[in-house]
Protein backbone atom coordinates (compact mmCIF):
# COMPACT_ATOMS: atom_id res chain seq x y z
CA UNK A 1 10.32 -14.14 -7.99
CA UNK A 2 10.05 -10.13 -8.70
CA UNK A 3 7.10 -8.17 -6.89
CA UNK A 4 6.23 -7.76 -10.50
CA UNK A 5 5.37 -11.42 -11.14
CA UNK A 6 3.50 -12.02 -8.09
CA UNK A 7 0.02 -12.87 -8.97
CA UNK A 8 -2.49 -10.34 -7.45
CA UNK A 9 -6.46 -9.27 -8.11
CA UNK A 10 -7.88 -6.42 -8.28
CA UNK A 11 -10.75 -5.11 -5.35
CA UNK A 12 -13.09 -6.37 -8.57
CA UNK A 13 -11.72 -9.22 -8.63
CA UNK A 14 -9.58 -9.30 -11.79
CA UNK A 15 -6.41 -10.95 -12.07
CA UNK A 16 -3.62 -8.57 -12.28
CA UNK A 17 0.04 -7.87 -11.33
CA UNK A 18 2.13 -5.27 -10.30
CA UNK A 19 3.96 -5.64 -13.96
CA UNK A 20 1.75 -2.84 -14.91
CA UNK A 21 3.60 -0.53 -12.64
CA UNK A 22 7.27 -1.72 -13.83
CA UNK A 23 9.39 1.48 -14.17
CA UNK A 24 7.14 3.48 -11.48
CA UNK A 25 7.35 4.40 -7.96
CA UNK A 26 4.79 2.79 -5.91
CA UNK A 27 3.71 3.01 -2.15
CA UNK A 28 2.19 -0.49 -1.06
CA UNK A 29 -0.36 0.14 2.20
CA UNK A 30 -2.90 -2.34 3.61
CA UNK A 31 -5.78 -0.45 4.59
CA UNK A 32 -8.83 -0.18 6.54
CA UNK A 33 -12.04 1.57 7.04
CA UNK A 34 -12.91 1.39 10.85
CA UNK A 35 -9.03 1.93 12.09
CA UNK A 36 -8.01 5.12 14.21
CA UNK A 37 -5.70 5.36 11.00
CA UNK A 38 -7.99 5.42 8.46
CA UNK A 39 -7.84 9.41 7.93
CA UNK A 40 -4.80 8.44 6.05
CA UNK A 41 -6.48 7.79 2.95
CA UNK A 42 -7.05 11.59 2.66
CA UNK A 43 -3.08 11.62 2.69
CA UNK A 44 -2.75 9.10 0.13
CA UNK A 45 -5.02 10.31 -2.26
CA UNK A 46 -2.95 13.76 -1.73
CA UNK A 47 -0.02 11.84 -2.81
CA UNK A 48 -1.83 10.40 -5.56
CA UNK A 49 -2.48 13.72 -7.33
CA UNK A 50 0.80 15.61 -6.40
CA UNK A 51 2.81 12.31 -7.69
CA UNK A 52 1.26 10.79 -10.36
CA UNK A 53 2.06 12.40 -13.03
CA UNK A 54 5.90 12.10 -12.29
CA UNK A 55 5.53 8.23 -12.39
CA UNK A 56 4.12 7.32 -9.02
CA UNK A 57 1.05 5.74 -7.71
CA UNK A 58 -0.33 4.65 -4.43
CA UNK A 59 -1.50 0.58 -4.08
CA UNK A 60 -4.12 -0.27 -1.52
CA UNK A 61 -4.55 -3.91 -0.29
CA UNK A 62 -7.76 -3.91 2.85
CA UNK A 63 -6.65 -6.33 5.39
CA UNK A 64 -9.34 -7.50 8.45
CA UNK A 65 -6.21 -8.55 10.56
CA UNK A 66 -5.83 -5.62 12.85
CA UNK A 67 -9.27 -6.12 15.40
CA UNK A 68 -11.76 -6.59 12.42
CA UNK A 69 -11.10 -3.10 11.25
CA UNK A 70 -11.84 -4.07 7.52
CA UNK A 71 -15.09 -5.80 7.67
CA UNK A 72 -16.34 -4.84 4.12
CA UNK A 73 -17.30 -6.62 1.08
CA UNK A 74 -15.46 -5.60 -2.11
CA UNK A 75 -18.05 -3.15 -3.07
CA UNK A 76 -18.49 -1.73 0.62
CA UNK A 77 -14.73 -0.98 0.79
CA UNK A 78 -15.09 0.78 -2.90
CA UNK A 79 -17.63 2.88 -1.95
CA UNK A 80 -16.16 3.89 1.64
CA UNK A 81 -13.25 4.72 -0.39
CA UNK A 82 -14.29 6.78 -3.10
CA UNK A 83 -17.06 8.39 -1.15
CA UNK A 84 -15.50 9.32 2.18
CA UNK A 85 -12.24 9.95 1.06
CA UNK A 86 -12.09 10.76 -2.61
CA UNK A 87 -9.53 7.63 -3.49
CA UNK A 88 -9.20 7.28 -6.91
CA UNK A 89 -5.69 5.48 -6.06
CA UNK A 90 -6.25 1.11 -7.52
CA UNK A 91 -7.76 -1.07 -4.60
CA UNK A 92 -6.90 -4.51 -4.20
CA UNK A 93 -8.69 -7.95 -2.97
CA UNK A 94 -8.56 -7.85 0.85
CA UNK A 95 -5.76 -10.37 1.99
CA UNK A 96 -3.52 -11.45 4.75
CA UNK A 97 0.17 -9.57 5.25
CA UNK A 98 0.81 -11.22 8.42
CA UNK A 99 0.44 -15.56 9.61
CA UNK A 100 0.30 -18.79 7.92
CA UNK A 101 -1.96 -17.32 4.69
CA UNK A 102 -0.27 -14.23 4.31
CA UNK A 103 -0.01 -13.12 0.75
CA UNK A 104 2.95 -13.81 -1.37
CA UNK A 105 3.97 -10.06 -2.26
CA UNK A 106 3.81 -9.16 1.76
CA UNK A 107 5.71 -12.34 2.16
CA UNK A 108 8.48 -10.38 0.54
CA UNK A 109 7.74 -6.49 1.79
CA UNK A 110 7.66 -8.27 5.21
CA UNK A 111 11.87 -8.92 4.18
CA UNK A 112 12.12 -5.41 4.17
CA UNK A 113 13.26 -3.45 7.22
CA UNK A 114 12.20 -0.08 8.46
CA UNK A 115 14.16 2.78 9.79
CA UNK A 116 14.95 1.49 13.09
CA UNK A 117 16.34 -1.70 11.17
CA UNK A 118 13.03 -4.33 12.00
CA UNK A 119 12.06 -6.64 9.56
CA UNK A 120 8.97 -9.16 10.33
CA UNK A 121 5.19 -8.65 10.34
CA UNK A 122 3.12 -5.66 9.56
CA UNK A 123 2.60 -3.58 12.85
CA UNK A 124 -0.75 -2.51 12.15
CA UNK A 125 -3.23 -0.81 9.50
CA UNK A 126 -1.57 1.48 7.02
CA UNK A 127 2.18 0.11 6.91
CA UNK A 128 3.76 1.78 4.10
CA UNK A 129 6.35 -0.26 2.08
CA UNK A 130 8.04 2.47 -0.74
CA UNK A 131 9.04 0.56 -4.24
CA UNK A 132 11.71 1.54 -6.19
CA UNK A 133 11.19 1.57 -10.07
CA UNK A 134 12.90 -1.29 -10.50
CA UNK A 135 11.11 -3.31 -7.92
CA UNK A 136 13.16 -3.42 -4.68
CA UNK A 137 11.84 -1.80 -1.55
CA UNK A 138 13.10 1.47 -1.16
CA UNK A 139 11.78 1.79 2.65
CA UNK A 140 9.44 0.59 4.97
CA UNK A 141 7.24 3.05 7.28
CA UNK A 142 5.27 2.13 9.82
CA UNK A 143 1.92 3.00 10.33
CA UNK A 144 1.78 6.08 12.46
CA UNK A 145 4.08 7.92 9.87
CA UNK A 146 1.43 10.18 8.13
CA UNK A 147 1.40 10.13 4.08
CA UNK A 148 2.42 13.94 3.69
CA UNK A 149 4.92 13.49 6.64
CA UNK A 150 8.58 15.27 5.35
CA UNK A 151 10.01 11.49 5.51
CA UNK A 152 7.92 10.08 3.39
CA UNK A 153 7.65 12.96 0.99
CA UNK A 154 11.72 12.84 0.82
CA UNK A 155 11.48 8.95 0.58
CA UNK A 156 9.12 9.35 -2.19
CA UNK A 157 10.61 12.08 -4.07
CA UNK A 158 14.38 10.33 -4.22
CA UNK A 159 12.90 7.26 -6.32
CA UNK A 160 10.91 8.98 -8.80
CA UNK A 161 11.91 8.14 -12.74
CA UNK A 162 13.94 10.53 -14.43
């Protein structure tokens, strides 16, 4: 199975896909709102508007796994979002990306392996998994790598379409 047919819903709960985003460059990051990491966002949202136009768009998915850090109802992680941090990046339903229920699309990122050649669970809050336009991972950072970091900028700008 593709990334693109793995069934997914929005924060609003809407059933979606990535299929939407076939031909684009996407960054995949499980978030949360009470993590030492969580100033990220401001770095995504930065990547947002520099990249979007050029085909590219950043993919949130919350995740309470990492000490409770994403307590939140749907609507309380919306509104942290937009209101601390300006995301206007699509949110997705909190889930699992490590254990026995995690999600099918981390089941696959989780394949993936970074830099330093490790494949296996998410580390912590804001793991970055890069996608290729035509759906294969085109790296994995982990999350102390900051959004506007040179690597990731680099990463992002050798897989944007034409």
């Amino acid at each position: 199975m593709s990334l693109y047919d793995i069934p997914l819903h929005t924060l609003t709960g809407e059933r979606t896909s990535l299929a939407e985003y076939k031909g684009k460059a996407l960054l995949i990051v499980n978030v949360a709102s009470k993590c030492g990491l969580t100033p990220q966002y401001t770095g995504l949202e930065k990547l947002q508007q520099r990249y979007a136009a050029r085909g590219f768009t950043v993919l949130g998915f919350p995740c309470n796994q990492f000490a409770g850090q994403e307590p939140g109802s749907a609507e309380e992680i919306q509104t942290f979002c937009s209101t601390t941090y300006g995301v206007t990046f699509p949110l997705f339903e909190k889930i699992d990306v490590n254990g026995d229920d995690r999600h099918p699309l981390y089941r696959q990122l989780t394949q993936a392996a970074d830099a330093e050649g490790e494949t296996g669970d998410v580390a912590w809050n804001f793991e970055k998994f890069l996608i290729s336009p035509d759906g294969t991972v085109a790296a994995r950072l982990r999350p102390r790598i900051e959004p506007e970091s040179d690597e990731l900028t680099a990463a992002i700008e050798a897989v944007l379409p034409a």
